[in-house]
Structure formats: structure tokens, C-alpha cells
C-alpha atoms as a PDB file:
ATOM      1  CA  UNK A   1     -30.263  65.270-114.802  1.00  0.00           C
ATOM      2  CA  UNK A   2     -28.208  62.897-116.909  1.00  0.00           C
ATOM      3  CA  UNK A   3     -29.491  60.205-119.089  1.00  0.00           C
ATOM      4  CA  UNK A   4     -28.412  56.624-118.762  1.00  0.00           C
ATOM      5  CA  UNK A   5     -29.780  54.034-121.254  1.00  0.00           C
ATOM      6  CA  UNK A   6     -31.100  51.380-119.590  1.00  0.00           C
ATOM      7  CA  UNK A   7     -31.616  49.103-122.779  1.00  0.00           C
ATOM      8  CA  UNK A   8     -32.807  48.337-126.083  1.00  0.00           C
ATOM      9  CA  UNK A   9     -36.362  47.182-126.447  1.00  0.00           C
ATOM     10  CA  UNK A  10     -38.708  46.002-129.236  1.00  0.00           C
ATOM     11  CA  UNK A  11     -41.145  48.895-129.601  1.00  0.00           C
ATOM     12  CA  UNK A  12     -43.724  47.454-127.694  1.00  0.00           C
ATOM     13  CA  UNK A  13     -41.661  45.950-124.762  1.00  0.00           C
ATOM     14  CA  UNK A  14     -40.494  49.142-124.455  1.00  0.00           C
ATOM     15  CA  UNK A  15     -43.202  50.754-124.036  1.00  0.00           C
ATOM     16  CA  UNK A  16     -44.253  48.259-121.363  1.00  0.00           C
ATOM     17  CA  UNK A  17     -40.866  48.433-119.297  1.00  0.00           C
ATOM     18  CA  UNK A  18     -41.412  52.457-119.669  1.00  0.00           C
ATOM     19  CA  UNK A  19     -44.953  51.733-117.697  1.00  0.00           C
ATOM     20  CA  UNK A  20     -43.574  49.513-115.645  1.00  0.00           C
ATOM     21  CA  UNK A  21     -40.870  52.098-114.612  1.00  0.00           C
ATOM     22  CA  UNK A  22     -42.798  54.762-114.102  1.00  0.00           C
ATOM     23  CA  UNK A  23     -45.501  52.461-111.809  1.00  0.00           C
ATOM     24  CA  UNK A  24     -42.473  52.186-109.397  1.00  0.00           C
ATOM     25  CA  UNK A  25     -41.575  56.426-109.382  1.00  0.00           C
ATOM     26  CA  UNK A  26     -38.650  56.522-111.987  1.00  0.00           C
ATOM     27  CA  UNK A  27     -39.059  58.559-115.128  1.00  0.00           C
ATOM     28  CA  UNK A  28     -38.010  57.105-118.375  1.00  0.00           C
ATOM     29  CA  UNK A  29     -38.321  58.115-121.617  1.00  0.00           C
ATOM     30  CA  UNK A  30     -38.094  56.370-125.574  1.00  0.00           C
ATOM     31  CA  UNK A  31     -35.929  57.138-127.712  1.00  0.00           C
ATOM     32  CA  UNK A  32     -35.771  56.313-131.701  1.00  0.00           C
ATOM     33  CA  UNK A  33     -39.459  54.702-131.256  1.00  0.00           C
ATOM     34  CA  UNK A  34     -40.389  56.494-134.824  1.00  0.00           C
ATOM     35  CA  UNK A  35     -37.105  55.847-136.577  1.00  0.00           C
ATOM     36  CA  UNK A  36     -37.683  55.234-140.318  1.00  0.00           C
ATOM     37  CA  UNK A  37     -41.258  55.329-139.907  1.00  0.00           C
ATOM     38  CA  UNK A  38     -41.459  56.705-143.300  1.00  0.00           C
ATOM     39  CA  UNK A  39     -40.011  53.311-144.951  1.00  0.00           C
ATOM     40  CA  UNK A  40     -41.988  50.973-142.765  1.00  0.00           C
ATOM     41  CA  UNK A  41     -38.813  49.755-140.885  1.00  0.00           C
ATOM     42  CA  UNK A  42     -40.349  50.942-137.578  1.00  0.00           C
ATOM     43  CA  UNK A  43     -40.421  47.876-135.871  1.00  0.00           C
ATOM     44  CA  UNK A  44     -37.032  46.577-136.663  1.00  0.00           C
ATOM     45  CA  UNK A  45     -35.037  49.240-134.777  1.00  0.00           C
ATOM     46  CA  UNK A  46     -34.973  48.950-131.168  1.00  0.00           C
ATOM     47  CA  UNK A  47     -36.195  51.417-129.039  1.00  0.00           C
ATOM     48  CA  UNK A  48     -33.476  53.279-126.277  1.00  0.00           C
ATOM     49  CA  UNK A  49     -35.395  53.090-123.064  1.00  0.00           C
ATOM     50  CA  UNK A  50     -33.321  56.038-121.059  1.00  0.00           C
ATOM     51  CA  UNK A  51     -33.910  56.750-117.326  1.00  0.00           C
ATOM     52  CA  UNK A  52     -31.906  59.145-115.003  1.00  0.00           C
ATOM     53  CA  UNK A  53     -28.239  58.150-114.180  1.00  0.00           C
ATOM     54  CA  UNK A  54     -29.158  58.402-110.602  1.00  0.00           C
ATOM     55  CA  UNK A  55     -32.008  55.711-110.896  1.00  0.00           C
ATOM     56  CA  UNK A  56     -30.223  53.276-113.226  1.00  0.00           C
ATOM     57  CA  UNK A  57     -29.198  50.745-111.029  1.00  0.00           C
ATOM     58  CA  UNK A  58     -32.306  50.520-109.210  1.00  0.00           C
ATOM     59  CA  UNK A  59     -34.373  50.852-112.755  1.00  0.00           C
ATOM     60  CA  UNK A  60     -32.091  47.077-114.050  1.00  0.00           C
ATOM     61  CA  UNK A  61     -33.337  45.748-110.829  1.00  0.00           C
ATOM     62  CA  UNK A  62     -36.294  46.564-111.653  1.00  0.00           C
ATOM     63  CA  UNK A  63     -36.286  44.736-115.502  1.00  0.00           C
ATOM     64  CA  UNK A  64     -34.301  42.155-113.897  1.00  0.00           C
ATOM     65  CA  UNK A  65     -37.360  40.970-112.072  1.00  0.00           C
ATOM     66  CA  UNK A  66     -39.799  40.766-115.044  1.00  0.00           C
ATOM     67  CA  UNK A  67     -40.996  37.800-116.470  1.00  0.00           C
ATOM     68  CA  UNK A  68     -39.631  36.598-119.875  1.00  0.00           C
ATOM     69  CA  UNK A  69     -42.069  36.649-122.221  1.00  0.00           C
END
């Protein structure tokens, strides 16, 4: 398994693309979701939402089809 990074994400958002992800069978994982958590700068830094290499393109199809908020 290789890691692919599918996209940067307000913490939230990325939380919700992770869920929607996973509703459709491909894995993904957050990455930097607690950086400087300490300082309070949490929610400035975007979140890496990182899926398999092998499921990438079909993962930005995916987000592709989402609603803008």
C-alpha cells in the first residue's frame, strides 16, 4: 500500500470527505488534523486527506461530485 494525498481539507470537511470515502469502500486516513493543537492554531492548518494510490483516481471522482458548500 502506498499513500496518495488526495487533498487538503478544513478539519471538518475533512472529516466529512473521509466518511464520505469510506461510505463508497475506499480507506482514507487524516493527516496533521492535531497540528499545533497546543497553540490553538488547530483549525488553520489543513488537514491531508490520504487514500491508497490505487484508489486515487476513483476517490477525486468521488469529491468531484460533492456539492459545494
Amino acid at each position: 500500500m502506498s499513500l496518495a494525498e488526495l487533498g487538503r481539507f478544513a478539519r471538518n470537511e475533512a472529516h466529512i470527505v473521509i466518511g464520505r470515502l469510506e461510505s463508497e469502500g475506499i480507506p482514507a486516513l487524516a493527516l496533521d488534523g492535531n497540528a499545533s493543537i497546543a497553540d490553538g492554531s488547530q483549525f488553520f492548518i489543513p488537514v491531508r486527506v490520504m487514500v491508497d494510490a490505487d484508489d486515487l483516481e476513483v476517490a477525486r471522482g468521488i469529491i468531484a461530485a460533492l456539492p459545494d458548500s
